[in-house]
N, C-alpha and C. Protein backbone atom coordinates (compact mmCIF):
# COMPACT_ATOMS: atom_id res chain seq x y z
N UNK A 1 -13.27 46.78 22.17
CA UNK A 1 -13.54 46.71 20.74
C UNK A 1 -13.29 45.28 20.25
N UNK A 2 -14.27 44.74 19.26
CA UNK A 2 -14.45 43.34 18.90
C UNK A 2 -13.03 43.29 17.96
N UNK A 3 -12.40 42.39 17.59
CA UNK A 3 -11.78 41.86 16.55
C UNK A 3 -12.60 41.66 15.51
N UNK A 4 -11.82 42.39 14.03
CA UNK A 4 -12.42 42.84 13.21
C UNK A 4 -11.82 42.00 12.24
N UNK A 5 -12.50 42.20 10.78
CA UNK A 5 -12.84 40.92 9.53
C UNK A 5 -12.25 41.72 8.38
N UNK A 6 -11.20 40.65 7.37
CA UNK A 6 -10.14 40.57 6.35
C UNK A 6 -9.19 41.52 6.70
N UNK A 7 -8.74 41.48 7.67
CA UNK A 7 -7.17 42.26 7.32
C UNK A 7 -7.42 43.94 6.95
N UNK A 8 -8.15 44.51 7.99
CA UNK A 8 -8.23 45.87 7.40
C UNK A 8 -8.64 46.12 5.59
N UNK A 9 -9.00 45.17 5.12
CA UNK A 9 -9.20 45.31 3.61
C UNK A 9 -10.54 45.22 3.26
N UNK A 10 -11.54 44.10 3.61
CA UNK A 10 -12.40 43.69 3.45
C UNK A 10 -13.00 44.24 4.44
N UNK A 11 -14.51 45.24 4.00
CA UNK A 11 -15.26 45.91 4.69
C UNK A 11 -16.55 45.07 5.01
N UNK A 12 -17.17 44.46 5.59
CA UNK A 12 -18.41 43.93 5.33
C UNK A 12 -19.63 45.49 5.74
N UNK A 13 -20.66 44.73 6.38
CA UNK A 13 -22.00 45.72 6.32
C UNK A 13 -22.00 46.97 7.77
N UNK A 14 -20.97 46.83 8.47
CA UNK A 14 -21.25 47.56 9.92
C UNK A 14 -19.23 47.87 10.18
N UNK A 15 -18.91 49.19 9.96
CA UNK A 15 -17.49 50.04 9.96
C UNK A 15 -17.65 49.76 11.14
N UNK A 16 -15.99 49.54 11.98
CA UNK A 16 -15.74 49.81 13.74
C UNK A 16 -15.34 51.46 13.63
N UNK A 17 -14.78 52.38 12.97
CA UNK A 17 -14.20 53.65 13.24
C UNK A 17 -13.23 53.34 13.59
N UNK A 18 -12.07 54.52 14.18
CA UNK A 18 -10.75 54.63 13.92
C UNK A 18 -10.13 55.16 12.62
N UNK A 19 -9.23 55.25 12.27
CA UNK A 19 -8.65 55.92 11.35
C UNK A 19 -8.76 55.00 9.66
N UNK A 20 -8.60 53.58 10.13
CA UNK A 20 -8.90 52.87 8.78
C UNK A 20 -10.24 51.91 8.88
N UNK A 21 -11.22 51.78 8.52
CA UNK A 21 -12.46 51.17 8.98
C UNK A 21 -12.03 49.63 8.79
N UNK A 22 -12.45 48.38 9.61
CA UNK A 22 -12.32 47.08 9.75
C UNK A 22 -13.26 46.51 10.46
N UNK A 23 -13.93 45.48 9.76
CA UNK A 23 -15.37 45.09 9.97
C UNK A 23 -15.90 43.88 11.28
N UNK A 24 -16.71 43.92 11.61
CA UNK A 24 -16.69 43.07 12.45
C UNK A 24 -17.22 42.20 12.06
N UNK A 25 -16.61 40.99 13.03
CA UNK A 25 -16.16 39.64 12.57
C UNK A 25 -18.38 38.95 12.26
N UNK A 26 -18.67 39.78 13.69
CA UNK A 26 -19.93 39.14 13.82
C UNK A 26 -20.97 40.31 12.68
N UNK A 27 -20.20 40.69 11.38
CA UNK A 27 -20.91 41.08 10.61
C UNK A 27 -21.40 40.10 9.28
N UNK A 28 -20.83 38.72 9.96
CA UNK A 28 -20.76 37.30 8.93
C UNK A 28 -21.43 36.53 9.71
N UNK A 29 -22.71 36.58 10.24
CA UNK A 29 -23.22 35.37 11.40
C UNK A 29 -23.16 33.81 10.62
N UNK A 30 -23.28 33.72 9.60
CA UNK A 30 -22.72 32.48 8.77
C UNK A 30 -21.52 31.88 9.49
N UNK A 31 -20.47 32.72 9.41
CA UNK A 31 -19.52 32.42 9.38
C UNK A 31 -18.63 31.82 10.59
N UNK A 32 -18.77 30.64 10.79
CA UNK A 32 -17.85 29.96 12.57
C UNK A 32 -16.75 30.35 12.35
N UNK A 33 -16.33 30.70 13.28
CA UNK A 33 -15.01 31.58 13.75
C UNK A 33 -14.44 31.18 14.74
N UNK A 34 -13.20 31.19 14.94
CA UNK A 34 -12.69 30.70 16.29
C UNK A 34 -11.00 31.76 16.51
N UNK A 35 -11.22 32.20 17.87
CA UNK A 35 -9.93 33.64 17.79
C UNK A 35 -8.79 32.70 18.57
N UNK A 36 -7.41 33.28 17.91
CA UNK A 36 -6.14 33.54 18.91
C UNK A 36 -5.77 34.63 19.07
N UNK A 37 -5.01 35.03 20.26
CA UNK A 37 -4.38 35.87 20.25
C UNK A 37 -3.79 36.54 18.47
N UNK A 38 -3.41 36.01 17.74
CA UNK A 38 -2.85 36.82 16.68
C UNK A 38 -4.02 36.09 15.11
N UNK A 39 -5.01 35.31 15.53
CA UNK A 39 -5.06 35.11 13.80
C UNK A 39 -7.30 34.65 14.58
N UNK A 40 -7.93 35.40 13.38
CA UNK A 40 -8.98 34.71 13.40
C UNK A 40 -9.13 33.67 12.07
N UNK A 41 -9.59 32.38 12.57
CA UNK A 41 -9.77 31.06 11.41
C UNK A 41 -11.70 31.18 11.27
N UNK A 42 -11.93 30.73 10.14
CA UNK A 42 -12.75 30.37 10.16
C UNK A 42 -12.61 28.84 9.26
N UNK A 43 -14.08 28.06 9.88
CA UNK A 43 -14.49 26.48 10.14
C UNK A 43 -14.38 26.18 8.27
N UNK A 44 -13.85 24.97 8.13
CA UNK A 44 -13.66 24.92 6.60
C UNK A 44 -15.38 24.43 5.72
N UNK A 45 -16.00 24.75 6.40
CA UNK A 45 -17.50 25.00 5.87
C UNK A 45 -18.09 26.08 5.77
N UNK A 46 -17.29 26.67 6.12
CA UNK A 46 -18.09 28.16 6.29
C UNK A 46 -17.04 29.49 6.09
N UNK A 47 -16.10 28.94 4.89
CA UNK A 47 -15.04 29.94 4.48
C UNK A 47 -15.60 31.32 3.71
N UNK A 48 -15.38 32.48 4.25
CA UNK A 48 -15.95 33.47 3.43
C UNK A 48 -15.59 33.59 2.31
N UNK A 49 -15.51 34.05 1.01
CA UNK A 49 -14.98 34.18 -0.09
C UNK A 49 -15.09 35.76 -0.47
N UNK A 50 -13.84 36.40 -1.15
CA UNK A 50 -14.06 37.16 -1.93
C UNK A 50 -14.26 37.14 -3.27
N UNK A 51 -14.98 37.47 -3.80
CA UNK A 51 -15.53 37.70 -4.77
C UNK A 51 -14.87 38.94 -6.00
N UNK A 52 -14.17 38.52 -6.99
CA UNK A 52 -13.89 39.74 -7.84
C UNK A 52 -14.77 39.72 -9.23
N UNK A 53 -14.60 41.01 -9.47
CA UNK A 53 -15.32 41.74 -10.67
C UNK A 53 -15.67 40.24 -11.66
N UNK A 54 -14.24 40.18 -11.94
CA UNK A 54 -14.49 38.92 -13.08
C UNK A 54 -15.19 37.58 -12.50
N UNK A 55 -15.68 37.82 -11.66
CA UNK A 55 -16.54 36.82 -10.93
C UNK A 55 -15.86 35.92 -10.82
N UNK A 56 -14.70 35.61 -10.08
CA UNK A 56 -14.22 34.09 -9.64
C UNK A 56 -14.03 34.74 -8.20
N UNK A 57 -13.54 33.68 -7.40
CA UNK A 57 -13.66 33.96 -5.94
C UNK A 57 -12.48 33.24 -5.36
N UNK A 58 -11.84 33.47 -4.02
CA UNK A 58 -10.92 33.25 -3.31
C UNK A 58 -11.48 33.50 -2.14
N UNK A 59 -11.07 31.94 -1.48
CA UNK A 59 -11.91 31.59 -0.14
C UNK A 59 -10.43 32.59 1.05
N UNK A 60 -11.37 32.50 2.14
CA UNK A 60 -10.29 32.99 2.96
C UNK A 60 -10.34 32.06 4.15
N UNK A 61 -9.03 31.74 4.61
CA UNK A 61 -9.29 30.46 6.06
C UNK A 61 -9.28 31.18 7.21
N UNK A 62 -8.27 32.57 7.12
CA UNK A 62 -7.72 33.23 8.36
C UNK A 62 -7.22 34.70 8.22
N UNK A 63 -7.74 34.97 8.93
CA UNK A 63 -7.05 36.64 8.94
C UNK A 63 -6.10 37.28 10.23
N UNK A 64 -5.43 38.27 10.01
CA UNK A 64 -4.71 38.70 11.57
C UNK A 64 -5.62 39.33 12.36
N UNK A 65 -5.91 38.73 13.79
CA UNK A 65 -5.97 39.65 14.47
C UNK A 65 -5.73 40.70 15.15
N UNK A 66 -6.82 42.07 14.51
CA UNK A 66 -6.21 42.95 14.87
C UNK A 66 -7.58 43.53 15.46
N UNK A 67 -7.33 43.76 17.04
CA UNK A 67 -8.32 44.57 17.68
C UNK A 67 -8.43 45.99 18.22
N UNK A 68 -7.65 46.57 17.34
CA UNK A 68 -7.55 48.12 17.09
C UNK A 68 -7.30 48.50 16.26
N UNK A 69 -8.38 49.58 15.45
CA UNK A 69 -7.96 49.81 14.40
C UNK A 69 -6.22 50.67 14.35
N UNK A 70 -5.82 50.02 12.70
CA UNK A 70 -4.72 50.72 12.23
C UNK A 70 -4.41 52.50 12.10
N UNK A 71 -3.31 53.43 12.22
CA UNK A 71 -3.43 54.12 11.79
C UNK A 71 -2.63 54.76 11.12
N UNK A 72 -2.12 55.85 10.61
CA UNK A 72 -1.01 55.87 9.37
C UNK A 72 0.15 55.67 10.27
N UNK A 73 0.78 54.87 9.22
CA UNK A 73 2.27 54.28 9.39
C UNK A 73 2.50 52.79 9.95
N UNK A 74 1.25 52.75 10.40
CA UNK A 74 1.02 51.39 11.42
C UNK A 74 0.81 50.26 10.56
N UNK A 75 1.22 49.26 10.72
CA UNK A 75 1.07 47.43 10.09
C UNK A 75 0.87 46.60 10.91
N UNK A 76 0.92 45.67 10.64
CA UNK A 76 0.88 44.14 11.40
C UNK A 76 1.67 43.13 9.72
N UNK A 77 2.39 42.43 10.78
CA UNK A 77 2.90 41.26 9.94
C UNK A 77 3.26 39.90 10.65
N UNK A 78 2.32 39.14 10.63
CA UNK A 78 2.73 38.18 11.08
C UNK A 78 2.11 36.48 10.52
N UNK A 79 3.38 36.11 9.75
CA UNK A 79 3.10 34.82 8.97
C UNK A 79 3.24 33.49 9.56
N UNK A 80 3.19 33.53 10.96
CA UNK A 80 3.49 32.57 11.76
C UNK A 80 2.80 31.53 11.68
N UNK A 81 3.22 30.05 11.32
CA UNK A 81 2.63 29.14 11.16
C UNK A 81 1.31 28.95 10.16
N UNK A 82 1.75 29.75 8.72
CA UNK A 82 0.96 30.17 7.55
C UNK A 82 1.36 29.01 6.49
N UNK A 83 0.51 28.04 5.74
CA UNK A 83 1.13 27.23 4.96
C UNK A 83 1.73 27.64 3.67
N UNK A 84 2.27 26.99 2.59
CA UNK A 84 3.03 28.14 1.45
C UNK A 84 1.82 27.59 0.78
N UNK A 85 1.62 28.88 -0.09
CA UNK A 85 0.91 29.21 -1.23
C UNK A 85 0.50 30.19 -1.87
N UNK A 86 0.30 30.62 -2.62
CA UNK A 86 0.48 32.02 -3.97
C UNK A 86 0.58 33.26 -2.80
N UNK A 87 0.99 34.22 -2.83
CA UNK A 87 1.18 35.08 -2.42
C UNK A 87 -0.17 35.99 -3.63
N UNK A 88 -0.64 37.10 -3.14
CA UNK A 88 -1.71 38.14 -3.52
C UNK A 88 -1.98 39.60 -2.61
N UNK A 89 -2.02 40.24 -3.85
CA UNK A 89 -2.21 41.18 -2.59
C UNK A 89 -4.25 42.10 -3.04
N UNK A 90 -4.53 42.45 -1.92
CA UNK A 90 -5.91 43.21 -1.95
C UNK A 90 -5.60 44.69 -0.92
N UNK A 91 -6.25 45.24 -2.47
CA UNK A 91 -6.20 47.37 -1.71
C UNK A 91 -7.31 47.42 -1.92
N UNK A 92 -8.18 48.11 -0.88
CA UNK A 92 -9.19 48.69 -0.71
C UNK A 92 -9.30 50.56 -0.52
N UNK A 93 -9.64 51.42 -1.70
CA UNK A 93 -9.34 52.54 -1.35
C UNK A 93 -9.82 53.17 -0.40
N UNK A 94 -11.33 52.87 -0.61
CA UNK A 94 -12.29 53.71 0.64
C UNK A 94 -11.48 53.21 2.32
N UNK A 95 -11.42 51.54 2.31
CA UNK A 95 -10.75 52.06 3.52
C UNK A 95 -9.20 52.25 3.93
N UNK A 96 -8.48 52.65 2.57
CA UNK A 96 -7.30 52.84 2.47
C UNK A 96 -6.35 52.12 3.52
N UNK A 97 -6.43 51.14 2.64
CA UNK A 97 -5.99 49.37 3.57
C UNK A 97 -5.14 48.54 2.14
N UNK A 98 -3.68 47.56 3.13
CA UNK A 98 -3.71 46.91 1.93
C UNK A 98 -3.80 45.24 2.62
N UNK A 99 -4.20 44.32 1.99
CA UNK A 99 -3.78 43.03 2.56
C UNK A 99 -2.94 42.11 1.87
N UNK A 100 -2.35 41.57 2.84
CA UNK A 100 -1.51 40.64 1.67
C UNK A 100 -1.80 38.97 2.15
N UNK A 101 -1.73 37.96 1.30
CA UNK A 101 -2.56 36.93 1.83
C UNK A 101 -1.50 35.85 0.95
N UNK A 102 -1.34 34.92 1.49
CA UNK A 102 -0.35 33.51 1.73
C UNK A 102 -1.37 32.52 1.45
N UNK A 103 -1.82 32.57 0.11
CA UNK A 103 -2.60 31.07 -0.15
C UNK A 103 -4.36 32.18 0.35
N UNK A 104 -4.98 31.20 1.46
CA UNK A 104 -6.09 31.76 2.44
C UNK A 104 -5.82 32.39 3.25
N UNK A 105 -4.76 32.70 3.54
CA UNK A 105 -4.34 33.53 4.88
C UNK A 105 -3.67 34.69 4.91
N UNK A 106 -4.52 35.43 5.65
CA UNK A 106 -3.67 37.01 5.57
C UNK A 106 -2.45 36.98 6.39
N UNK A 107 -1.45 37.80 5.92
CA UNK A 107 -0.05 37.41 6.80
C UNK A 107 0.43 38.63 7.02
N UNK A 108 -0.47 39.94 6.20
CA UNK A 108 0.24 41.47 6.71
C UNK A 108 -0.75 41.85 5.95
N UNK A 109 -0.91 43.42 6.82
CA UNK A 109 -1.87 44.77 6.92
C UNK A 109 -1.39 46.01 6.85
N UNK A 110 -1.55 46.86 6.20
CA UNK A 110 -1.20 48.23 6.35
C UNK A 110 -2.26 49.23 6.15
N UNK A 111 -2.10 50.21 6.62
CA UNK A 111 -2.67 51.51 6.13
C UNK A 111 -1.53 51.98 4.72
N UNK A 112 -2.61 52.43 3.54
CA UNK A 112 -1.87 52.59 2.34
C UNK A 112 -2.51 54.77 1.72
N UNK A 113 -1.33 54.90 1.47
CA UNK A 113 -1.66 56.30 0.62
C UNK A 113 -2.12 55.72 -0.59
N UNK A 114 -2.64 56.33 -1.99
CA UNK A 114 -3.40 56.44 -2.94
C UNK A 114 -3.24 57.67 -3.73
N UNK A 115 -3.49 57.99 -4.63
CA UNK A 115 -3.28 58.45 -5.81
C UNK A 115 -4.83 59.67 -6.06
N UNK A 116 -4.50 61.08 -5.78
CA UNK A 116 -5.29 62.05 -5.29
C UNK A 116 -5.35 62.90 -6.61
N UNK A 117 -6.22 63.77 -6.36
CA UNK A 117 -6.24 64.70 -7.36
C UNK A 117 -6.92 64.32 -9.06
N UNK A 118 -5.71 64.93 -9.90
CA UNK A 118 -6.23 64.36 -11.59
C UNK A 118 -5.38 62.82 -11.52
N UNK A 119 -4.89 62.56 -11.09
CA UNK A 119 -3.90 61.59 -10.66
C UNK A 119 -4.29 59.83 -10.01
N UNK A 120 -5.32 59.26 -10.12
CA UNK A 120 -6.09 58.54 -9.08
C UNK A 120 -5.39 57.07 -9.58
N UNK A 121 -5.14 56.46 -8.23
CA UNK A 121 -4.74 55.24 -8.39
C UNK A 121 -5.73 54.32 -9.16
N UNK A 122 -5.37 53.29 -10.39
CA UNK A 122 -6.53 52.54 -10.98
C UNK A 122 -6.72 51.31 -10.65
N UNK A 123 -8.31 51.13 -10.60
CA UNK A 123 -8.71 49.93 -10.40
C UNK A 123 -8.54 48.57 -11.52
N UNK A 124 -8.69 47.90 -10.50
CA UNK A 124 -8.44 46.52 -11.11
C UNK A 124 -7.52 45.73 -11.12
N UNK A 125 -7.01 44.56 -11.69
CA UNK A 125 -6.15 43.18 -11.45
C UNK A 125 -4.97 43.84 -12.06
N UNK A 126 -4.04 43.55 -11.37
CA UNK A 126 -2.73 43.83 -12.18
C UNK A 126 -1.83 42.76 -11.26
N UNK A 127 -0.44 42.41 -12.36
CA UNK A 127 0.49 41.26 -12.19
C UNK A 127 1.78 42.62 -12.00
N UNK A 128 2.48 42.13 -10.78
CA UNK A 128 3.66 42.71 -10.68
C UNK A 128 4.68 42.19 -11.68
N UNK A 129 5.19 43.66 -12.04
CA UNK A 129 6.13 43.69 -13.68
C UNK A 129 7.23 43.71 -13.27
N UNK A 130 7.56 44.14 -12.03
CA UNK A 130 8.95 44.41 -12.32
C UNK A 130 9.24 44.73 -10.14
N UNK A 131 10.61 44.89 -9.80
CA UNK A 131 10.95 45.21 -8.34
C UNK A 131 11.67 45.42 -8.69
N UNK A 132 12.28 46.85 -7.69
CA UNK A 132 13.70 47.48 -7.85
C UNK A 132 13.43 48.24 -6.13
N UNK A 133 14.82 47.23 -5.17
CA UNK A 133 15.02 47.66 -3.96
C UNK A 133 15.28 48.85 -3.61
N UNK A 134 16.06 49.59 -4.60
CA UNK A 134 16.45 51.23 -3.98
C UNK A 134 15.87 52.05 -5.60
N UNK A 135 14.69 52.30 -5.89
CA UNK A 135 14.42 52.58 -6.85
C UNK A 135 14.72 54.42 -6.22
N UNK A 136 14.93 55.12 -7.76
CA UNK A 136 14.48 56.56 -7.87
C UNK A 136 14.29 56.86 -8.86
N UNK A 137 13.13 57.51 -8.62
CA UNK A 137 11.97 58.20 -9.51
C UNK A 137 12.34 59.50 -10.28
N UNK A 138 12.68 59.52 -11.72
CA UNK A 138 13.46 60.56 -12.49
C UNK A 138 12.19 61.55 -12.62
N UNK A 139 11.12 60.79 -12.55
CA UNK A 139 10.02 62.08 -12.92
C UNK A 139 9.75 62.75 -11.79
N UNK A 140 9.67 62.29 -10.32
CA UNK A 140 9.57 63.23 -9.52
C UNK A 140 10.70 63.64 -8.40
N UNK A 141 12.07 62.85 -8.84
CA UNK A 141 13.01 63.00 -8.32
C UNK A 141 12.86 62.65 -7.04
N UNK A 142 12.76 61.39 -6.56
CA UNK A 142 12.50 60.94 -5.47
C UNK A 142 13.09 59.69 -5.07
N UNK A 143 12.84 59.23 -3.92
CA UNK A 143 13.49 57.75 -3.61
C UNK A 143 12.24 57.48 -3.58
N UNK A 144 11.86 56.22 -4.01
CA UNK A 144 11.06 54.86 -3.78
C UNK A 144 11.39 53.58 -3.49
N UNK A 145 11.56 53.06 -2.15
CA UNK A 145 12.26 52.29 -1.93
C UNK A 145 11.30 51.20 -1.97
N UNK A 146 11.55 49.53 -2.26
CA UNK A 146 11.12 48.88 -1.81
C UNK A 146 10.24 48.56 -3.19
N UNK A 147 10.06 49.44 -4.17
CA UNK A 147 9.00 49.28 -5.24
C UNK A 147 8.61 48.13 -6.16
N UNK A 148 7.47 47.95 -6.31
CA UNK A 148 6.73 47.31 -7.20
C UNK A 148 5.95 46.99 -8.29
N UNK A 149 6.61 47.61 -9.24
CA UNK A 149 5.86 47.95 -10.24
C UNK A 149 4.63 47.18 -11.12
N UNK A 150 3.75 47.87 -11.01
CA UNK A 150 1.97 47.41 -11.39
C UNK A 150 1.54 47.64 -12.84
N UNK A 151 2.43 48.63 -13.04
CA UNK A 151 1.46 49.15 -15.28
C UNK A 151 3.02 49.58 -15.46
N UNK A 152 2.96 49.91 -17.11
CA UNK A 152 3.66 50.13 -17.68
C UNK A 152 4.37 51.88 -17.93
N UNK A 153 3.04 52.77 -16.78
CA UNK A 153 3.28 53.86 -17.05
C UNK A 153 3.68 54.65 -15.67
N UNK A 154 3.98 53.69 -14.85
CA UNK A 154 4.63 53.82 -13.45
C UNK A 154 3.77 53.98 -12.44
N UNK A 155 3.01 53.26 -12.52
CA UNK A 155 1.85 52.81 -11.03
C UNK A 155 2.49 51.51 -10.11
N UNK A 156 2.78 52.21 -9.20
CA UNK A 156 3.45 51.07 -8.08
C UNK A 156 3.28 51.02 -7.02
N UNK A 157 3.56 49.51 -6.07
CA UNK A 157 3.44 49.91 -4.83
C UNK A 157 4.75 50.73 -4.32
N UNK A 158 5.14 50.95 -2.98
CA UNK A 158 6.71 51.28 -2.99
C UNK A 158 6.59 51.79 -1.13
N UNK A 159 7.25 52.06 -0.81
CA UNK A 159 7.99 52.50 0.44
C UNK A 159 7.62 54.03 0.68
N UNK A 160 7.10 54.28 1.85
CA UNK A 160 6.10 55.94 1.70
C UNK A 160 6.51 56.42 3.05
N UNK A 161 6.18 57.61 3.66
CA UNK A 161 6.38 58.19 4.58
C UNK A 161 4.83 58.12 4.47
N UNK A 162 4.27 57.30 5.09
CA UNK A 162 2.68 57.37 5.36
C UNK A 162 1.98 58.09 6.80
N UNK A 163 1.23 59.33 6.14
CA UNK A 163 0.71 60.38 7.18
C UNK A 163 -0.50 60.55 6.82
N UNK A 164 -1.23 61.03 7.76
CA UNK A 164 -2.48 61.60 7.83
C UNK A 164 -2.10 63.61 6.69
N UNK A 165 -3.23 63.01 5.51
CA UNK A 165 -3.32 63.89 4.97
C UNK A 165 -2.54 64.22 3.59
N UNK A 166 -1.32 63.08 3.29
CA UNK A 166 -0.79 62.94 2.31
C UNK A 166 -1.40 62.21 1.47
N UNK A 167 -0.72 62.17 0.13
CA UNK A 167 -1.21 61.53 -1.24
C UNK A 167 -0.46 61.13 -1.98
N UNK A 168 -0.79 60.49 -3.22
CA UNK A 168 0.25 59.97 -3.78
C UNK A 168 0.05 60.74 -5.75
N UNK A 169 0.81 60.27 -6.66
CA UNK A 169 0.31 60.35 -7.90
C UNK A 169 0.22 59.37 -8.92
N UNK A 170 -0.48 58.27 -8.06
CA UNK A 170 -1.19 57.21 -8.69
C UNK A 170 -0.93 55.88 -7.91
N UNK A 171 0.41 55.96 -7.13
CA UNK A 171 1.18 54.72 -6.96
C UNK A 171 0.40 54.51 -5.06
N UNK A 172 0.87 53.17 -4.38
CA UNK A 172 0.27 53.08 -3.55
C UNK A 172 1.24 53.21 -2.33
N UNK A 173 1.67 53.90 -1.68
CA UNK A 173 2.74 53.87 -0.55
C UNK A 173 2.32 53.41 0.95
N UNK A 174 3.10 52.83 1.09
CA UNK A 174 3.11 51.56 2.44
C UNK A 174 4.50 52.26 3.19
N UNK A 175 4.20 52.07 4.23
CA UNK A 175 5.27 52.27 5.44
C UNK A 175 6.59 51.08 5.34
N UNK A 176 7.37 51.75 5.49
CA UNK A 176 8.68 51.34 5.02
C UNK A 176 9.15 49.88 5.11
N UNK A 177 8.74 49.79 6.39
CA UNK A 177 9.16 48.08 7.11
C UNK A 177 7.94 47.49 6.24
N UNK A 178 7.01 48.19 6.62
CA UNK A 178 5.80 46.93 5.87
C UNK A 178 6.48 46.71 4.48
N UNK A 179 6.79 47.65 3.45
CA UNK A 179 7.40 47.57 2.18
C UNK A 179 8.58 46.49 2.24
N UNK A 180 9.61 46.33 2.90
CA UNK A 180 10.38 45.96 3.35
C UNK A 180 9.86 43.97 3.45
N UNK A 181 9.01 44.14 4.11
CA UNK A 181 8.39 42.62 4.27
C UNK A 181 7.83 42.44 2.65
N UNK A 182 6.68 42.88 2.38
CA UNK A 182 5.81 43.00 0.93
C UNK A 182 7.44 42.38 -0.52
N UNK A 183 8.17 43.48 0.06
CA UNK A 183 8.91 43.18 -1.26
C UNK A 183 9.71 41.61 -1.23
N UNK A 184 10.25 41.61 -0.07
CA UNK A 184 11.09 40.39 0.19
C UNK A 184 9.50 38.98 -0.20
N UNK A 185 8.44 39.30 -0.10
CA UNK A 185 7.31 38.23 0.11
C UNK A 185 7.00 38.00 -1.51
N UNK A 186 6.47 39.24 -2.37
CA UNK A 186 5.92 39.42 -3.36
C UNK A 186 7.49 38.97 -4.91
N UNK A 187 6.62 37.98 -5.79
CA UNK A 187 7.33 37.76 -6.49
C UNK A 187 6.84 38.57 -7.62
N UNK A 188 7.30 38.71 -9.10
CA UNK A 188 7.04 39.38 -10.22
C UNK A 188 6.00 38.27 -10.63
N UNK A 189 4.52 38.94 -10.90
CA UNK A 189 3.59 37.92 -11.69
C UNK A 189 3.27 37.55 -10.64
N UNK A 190 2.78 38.14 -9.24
CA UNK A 190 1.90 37.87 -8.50
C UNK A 190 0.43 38.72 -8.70
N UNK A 191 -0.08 38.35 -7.87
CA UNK A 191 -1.60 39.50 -8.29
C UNK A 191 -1.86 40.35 -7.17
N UNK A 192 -2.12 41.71 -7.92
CA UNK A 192 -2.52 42.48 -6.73
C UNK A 192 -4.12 43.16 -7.47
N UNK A 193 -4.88 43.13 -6.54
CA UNK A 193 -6.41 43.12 -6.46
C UNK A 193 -6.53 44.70 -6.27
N UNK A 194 -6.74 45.73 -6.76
CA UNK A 194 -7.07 47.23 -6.14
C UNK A 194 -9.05 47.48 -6.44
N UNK A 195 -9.34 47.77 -5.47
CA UNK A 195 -11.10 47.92 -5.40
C UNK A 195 -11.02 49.22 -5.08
N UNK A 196 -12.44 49.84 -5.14
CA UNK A 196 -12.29 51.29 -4.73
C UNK A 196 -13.09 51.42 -3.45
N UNK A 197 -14.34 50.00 -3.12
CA UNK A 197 -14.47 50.29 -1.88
C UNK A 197 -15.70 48.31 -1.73
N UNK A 198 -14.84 47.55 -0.77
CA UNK A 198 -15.15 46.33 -0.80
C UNK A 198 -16.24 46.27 -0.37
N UNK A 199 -17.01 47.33 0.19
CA UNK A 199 -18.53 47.37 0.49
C UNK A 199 -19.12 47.22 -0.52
N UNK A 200 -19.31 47.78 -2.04
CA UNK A 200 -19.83 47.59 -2.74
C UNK A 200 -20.41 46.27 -3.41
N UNK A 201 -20.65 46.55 -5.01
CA UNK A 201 -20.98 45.06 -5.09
C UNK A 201 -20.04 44.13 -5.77
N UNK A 202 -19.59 44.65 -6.06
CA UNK A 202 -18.28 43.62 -6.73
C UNK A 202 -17.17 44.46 -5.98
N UNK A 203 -16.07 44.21 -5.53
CA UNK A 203 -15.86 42.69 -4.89
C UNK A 203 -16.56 42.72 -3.34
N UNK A 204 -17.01 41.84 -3.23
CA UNK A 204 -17.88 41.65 -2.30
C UNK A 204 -17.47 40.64 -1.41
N UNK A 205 -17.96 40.27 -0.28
CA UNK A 205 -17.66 39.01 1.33
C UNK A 205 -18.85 38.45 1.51
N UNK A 206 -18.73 36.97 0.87
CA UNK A 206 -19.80 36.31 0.91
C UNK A 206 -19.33 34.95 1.96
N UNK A 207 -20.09 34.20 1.90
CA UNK A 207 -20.23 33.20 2.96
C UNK A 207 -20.21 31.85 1.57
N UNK A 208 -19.50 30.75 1.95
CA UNK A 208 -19.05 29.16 1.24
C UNK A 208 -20.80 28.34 1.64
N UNK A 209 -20.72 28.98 2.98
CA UNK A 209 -21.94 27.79 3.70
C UNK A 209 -22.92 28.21 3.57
């Protein structure tokens, strides 16, 4: 199986299968590429960009390689030799993926739960409001560890027992360690990007060159 394109987040035109879909790389023939063992770069002429709703865009230099797809509970984190710059994060629901990205560079992946039922996690830009390491949840009497709070009416990321077949009620749950990294990474008044499916047309994976 080829090594696949944005961090489990970003879908382009052709799914690999597996449990979270991740696109292949040669679904960008634009795009020069060059692999390591842990990170695909692409050539600074030919940076893909994502594209959001409000139409501005964020180039991407590098993503992790990952040549199997993810599956619940599973991550990758690795910021090794990543330069500093804004931290962001991008959820993709359809392929229930989150990425988190260091400037141009993705530096961690997860498979993410979502918000089911009358209950649905919402789209769009939101600035983290608030973190609380050992949070608990009075409305559903729960631990949420690791949390991140996104709106004002308790949509967050947070720390999940992530399985095949669970859900959430609105908020986005990440596997514990990944949470664990995310929170220690993510400052208050960073941006997190939620799409409902990056195939579409906004937000979209376009090509610089």
């Amino acid at each position: 199986m080829k090594a696949c394109l944005i961090g489990c987040a970003l879908v382009a035109s052709a799914a690999l299968g597996g449990c979270r879909d991740r696109a292949s790389a040669d679904a960008l023939p634009t795009a020069s590429v060059s692999y390591s063992p842990d990170r695909i770069s692409f050539a600074p002429t030919r940076l893909p960009l994502v594209e959001a709703a409000t139409g501005s865009t964020q180039p991407i230099a590098s993503i992790l390689n990952i040549s199997e797809p993810l599956t619940y509970g599973e991550y990758k984190w690795d910021e090794q030799g990543v330069p500093n710059g804004r931290i962001w994060v991008l959820v993709n629901l359809k392929a229930q993926t989150m990425s988190v990205f260091r400037g141009m560079n993705e530096i961690g992946t997860a498979v993410t739960l979502y918000g089911i039922d009358k209950k649905p996690t919402p789209l769009g830009r939101f600035k983290v409001l608030g973190k609380s390491e050992d949070h608990w949840s009075s409305l559903y009497d729960a631990p949420m560890p690791y949390t991140l709070q996104l709106t004002g009416d308790g949509v967050a990321i947070h720390g999940s027992d992530v399985k095949e077949g669970a859900g959430t009620h609105g908020c986005l749950g990440v596997p514990l360690d990944f949470g664990r990294h995310l929170f220690e990474t993510v400052s208050v008044g960073d941006e997190v990007l939620i799409v409902k499916d990056a195939t579409g047309d906004k937000p979209t994976l376009l090509s610089s060159g």
